[in-house]
Protein backbone atom coordinates (compact mmCIF):
# COMPACT_ATOMS: atom_id res chain seq x y z
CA UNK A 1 -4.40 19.97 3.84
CA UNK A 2 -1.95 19.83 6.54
CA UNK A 3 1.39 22.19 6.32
CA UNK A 4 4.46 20.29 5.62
CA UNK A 5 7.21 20.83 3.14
CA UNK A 6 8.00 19.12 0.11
CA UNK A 7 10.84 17.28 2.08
CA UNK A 8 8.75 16.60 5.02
CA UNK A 9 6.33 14.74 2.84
CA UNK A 10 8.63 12.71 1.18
CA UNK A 11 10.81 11.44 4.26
CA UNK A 12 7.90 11.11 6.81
CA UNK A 13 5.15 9.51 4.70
CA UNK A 14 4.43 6.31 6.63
CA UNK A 15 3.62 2.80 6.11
CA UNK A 16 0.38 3.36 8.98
CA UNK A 17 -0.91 0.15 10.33
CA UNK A 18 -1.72 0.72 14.17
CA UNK A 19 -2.30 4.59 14.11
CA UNK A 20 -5.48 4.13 11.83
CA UNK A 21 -8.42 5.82 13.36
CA UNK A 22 -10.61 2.78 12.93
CA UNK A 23 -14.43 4.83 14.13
CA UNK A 24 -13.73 8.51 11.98
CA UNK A 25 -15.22 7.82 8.53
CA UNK A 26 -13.68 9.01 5.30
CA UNK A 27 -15.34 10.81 2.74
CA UNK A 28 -15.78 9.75 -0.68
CA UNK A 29 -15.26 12.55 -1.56
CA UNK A 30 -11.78 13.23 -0.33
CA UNK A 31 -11.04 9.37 -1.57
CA UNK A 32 -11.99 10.92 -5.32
CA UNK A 33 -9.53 14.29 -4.43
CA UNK A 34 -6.85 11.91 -3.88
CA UNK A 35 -7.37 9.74 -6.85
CA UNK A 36 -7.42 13.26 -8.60
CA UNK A 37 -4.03 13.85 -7.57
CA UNK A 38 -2.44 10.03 -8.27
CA UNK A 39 -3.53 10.40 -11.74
CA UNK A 40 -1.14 13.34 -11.95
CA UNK A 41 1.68 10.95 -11.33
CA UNK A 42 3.96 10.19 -14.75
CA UNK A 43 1.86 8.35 -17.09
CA UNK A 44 3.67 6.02 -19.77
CA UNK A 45 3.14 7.01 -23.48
CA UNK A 46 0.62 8.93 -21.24
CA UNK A 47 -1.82 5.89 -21.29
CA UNK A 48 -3.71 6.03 -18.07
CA UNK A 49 -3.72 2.25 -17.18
CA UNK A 50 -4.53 2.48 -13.37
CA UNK A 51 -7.68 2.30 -11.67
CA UNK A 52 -9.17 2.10 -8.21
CA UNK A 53 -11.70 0.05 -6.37
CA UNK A 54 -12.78 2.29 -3.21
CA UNK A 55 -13.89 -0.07 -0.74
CA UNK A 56 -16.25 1.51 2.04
CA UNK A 57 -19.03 -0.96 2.67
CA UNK A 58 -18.40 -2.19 5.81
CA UNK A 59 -19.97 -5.85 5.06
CA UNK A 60 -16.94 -6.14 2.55
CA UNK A 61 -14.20 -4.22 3.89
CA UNK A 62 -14.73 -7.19 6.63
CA UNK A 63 -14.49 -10.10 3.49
CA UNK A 64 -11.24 -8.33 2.53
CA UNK A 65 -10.00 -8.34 6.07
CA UNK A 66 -10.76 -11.57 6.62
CA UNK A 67 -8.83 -12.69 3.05
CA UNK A 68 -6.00 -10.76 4.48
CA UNK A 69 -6.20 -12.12 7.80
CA UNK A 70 -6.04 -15.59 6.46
CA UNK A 71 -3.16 -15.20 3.95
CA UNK A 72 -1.06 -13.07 6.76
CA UNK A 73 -1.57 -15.80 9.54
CA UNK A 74 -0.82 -18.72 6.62
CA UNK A 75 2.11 -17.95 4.35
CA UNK A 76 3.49 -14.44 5.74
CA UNK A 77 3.99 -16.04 9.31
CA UNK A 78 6.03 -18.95 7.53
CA UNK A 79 7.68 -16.98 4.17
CA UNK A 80 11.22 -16.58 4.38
CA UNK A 81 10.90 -12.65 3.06
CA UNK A 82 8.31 -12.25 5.70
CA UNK A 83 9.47 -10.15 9.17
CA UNK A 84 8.86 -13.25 11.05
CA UNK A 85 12.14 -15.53 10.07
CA UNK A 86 14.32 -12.50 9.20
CA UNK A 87 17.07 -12.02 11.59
CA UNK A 88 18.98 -8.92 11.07
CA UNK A 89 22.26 -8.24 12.41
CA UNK A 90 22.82 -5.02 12.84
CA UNK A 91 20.89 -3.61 15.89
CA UNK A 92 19.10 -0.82 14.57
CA UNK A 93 17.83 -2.18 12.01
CA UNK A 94 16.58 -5.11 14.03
CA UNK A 95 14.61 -3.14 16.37
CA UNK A 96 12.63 -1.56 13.45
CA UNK A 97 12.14 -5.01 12.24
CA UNK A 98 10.64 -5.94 15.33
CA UNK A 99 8.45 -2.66 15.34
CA UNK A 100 7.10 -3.15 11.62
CA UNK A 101 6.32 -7.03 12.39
CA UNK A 102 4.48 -5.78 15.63
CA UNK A 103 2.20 -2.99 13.50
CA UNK A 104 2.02 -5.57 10.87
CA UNK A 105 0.48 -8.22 13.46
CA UNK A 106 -1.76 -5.13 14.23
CA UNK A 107 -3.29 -4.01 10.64
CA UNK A 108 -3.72 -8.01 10.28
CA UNK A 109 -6.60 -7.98 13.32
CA UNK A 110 -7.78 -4.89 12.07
CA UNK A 111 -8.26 -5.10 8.44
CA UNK A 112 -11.76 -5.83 8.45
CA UNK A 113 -12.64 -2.58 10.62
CA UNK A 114 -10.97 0.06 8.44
CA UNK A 115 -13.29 2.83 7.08
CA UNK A 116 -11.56 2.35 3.23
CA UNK A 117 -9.98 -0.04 1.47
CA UNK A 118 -8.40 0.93 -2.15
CA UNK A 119 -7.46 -1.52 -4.66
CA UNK A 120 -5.38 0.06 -7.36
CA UNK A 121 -5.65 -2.14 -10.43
CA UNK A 122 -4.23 -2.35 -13.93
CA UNK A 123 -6.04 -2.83 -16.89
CA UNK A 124 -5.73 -4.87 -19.26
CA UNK A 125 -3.98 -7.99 -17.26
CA UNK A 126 -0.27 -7.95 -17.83
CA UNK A 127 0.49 -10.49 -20.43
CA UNK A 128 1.90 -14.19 -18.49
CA UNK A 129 5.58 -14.51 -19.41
CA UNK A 130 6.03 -11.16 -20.95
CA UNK A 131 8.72 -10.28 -18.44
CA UNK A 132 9.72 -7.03 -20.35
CA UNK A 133 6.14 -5.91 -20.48
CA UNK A 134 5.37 -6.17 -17.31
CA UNK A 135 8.36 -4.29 -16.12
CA UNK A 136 7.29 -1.44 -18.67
CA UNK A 137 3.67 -1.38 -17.27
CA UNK A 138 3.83 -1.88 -13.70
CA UNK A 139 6.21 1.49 -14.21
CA UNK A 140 3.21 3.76 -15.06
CA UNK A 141 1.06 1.98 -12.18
CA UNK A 142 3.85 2.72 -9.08
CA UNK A 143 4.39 6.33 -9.00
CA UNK A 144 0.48 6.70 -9.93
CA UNK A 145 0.04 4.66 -6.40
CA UNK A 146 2.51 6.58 -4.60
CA UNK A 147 0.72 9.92 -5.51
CA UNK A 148 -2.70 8.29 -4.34
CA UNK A 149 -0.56 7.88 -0.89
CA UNK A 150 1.18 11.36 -0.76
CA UNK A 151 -2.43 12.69 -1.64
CA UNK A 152 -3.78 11.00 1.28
CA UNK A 153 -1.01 12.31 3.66
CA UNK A 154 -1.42 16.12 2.48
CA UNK A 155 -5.14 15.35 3.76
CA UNK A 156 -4.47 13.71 7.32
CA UNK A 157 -4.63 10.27 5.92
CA UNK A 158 -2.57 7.21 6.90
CA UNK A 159 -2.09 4.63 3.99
CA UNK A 160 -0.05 1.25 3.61
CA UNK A 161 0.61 -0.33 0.39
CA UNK A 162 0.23 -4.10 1.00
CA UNK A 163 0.27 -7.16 -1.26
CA UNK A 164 -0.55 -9.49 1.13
CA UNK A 165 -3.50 -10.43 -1.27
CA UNK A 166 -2.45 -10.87 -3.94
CA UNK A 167 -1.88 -14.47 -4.23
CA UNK A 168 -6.03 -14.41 -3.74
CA UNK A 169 -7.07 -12.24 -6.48
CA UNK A 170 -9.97 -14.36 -7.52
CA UNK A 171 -11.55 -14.45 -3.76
CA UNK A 172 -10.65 -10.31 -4.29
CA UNK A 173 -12.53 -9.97 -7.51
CA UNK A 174 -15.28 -12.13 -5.99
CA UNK A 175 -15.97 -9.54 -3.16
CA UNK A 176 -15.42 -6.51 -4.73
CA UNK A 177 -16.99 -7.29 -8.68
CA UNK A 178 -13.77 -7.43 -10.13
CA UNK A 179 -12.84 -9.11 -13.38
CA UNK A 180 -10.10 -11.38 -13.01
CA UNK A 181 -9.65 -12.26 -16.85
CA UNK A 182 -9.16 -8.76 -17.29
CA UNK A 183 -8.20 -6.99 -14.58
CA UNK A 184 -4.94 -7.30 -12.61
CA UNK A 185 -4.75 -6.52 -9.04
CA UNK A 186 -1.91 -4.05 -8.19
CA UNK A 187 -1.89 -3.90 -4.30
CA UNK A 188 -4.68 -3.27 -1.41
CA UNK A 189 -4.27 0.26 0.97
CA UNK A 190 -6.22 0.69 4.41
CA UNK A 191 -7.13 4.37 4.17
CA UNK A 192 -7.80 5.90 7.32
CA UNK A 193 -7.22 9.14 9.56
CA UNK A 194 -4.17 8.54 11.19
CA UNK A 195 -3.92 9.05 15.08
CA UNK A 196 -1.63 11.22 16.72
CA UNK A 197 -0.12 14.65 15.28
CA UNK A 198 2.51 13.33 12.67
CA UNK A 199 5.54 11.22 11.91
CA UNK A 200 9.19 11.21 11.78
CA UNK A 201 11.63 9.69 9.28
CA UNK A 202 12.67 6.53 9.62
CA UNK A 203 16.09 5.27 11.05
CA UNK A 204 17.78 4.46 7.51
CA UNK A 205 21.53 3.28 6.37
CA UNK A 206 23.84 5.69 4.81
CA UNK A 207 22.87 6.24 1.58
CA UNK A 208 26.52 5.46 0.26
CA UNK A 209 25.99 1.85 1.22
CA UNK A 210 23.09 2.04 -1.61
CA UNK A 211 24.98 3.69 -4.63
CA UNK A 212 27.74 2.21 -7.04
CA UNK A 213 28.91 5.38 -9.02
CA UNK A 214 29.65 4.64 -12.82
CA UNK A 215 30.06 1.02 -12.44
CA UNK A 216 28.41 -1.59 -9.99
């Protein structure tokens, strides 16, 4: 485990896209340690919904890179929430824009190459329409994620929660044995080593532009 502080982990846990080590294997065996840990996360009513597909086989981490290729270089490019038509106007904030597009360009060509590839997934499907539901599930499944990702970091991991697939979940499923009547698809994480000896925190607004005290 590498020695940071509570605080450390928490502001300088990074979305990694071009610092993955692409040629240093990861162990299953560390994978399973940090799936250890993200079940740790709050669980609601303490029903542990979320489950992983650890993708190492290189002959479909490449499928799943190429599924991700295709739906980053199709609708991403285009989508009006995507980094490509945003246009932010105050300067800092534009220049990370620009530096999270370029990295996201990056993990896009290099998808297929990673050593892992998790799939966190909920089970059963969320129910269509059941707004409420959903809300109250997908609850238990985010901080259980999170802790998967703070798990990897504490081992010299770099991780990046993505949902760039997720309007494919049946070509998913297809590779990776999944079953899409029952299973739902939460998001897909490159796991890898990360290159380099750490990470800063990220240039962020004041937090007093984000909080409406008592009343919004």
């Amino acid at each position: 485990m590498i020695d940071i502080t509570a605080h450390e982990l928490i502001t300088t846990t990074r979305a990694v896209r071009r610092r993955l080590d692409l040629d240093r294997p990861v162990a299953p065996e560390l994978l399973e340690e940090c799936v250890a840990d993200a079940l740790q996360g709050p669980q609601g009513s303490n029903m542990l919904r979320t489950e992983f597909v650890v993708v190492r086989d290189p002959a479909r981490v490449a499928e799943l890179g190429r599924i991700y290729r295709e739906e980053f270089d199709g609708f991403y490019r285009e989508s009006e929430v995507g980094l490509f038509r945003r246009r932010d106007d105050d300067l800092d904030h534009a220049a990370q824009s620009r530096r999270t597009r370029d990295s996201a360009e990056h993990l896009s060509q290099v998808m297929d190459r990673v050593p892992a590839i998790v799939i966190p997934c909920l089970t059963p499907r969320l129910a269509d329409g059941d707004l409420l539901a959903a809300k109250h599930r997908l609850a238990t499944v985010y901080p259980t994620v999170w802790n998967f990702m703070l798990a990897a970091r504490l081992r010299g991991l770099g991780t990046c929660w993505t949902g760039m697939t997720l309007g494919r979940e049946a070509d998913v499923a297809e590779v990776v044995g999944i079953d899409p009547e029952q299973v739902e698809q939460v998001c897909m994480i490159p796991v890898a080593y990360y290159t380099g000896s750490g990470f800063k925190p990220a240039w962020r607004p004041p937090a007093a532009d984000f909080i409406h005290w008592d009343t919004w």
